[in-house]
Each structure stands twice: as C-alpha cells, then as structure tokens.
Protein backbone atom coordinates (compact mmCIF):
# COMPACT_ATOMS: atom_id res chain seq x y z
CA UNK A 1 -5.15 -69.95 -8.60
CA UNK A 2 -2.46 -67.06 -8.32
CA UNK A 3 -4.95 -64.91 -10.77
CA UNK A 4 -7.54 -65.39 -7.75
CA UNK A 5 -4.95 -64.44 -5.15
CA UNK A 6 -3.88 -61.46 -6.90
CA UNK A 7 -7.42 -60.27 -8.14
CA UNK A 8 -8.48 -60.37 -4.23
CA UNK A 9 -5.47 -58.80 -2.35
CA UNK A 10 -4.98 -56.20 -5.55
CA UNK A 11 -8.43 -55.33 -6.63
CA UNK A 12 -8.49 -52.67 -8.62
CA UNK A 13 -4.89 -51.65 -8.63
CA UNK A 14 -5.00 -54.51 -10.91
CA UNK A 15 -5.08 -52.94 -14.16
CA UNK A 16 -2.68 -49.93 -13.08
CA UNK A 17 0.26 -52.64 -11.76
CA UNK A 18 -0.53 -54.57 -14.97
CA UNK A 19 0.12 -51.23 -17.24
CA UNK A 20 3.10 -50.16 -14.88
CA UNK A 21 4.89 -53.84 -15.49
CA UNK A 22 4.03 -53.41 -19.31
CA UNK A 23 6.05 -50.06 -19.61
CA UNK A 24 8.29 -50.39 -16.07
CA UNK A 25 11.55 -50.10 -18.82
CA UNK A 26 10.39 -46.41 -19.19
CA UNK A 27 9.04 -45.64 -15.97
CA UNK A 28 11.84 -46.77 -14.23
CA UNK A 29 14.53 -44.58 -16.74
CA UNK A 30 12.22 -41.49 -16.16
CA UNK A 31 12.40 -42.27 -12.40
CA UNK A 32 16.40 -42.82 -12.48
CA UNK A 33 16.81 -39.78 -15.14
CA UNK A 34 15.50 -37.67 -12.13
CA UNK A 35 17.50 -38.33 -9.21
CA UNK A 36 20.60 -38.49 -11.33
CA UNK A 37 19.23 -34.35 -12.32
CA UNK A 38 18.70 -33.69 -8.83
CA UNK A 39 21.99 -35.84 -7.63
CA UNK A 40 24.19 -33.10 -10.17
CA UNK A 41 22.18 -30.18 -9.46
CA UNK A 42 22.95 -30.47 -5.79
CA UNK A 43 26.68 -31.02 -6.77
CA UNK A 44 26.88 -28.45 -8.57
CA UNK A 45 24.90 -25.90 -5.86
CA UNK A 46 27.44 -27.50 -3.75
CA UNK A 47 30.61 -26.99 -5.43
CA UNK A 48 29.12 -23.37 -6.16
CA UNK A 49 29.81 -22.53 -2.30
CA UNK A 50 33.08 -23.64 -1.92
C-alpha cells in the first residue's frame, strides 16, 4: 500500500531517492566535509583582516 503511495507521488525520482538512501552515509559526509571547508576558509579570510 505505501509502495503505491510512494510510486505515485515520487514517480520517477524513485530510483534516484532509493540510490541516495542506499549511500546517504557518504553523501551526507561529502555534504558536511564542505561547509566545514568553507566554514574555516571564511575564518581564516576573516582573521586575515584583522
């Protein structure tokens, strides 16, 4: 019953959502690995002015 649900309101994002939950672990350390980059490089450009 949910498989309906979800095959109708998702359609074909279906398969991507079902590959992004297999591997969300390492898509979601990729995503946090790059804001914590961009979170030091702007402290750094910031202590860099002062």
């Amino acid at each position: 019953m949910v498989d309906m649900f979800l095959d109708f309101m998702l359609g074909p994002m279906r398969g991507i959502s079902q590959f992004y939950f297999e591997y969300q672990v390492i898509f979601n350390s990729i995503v946090v690995g790059i804001a914590a980059y961009f979170l030091v490089k702007r402290s750094k450009k910031s202590n860099q002015s002062h």
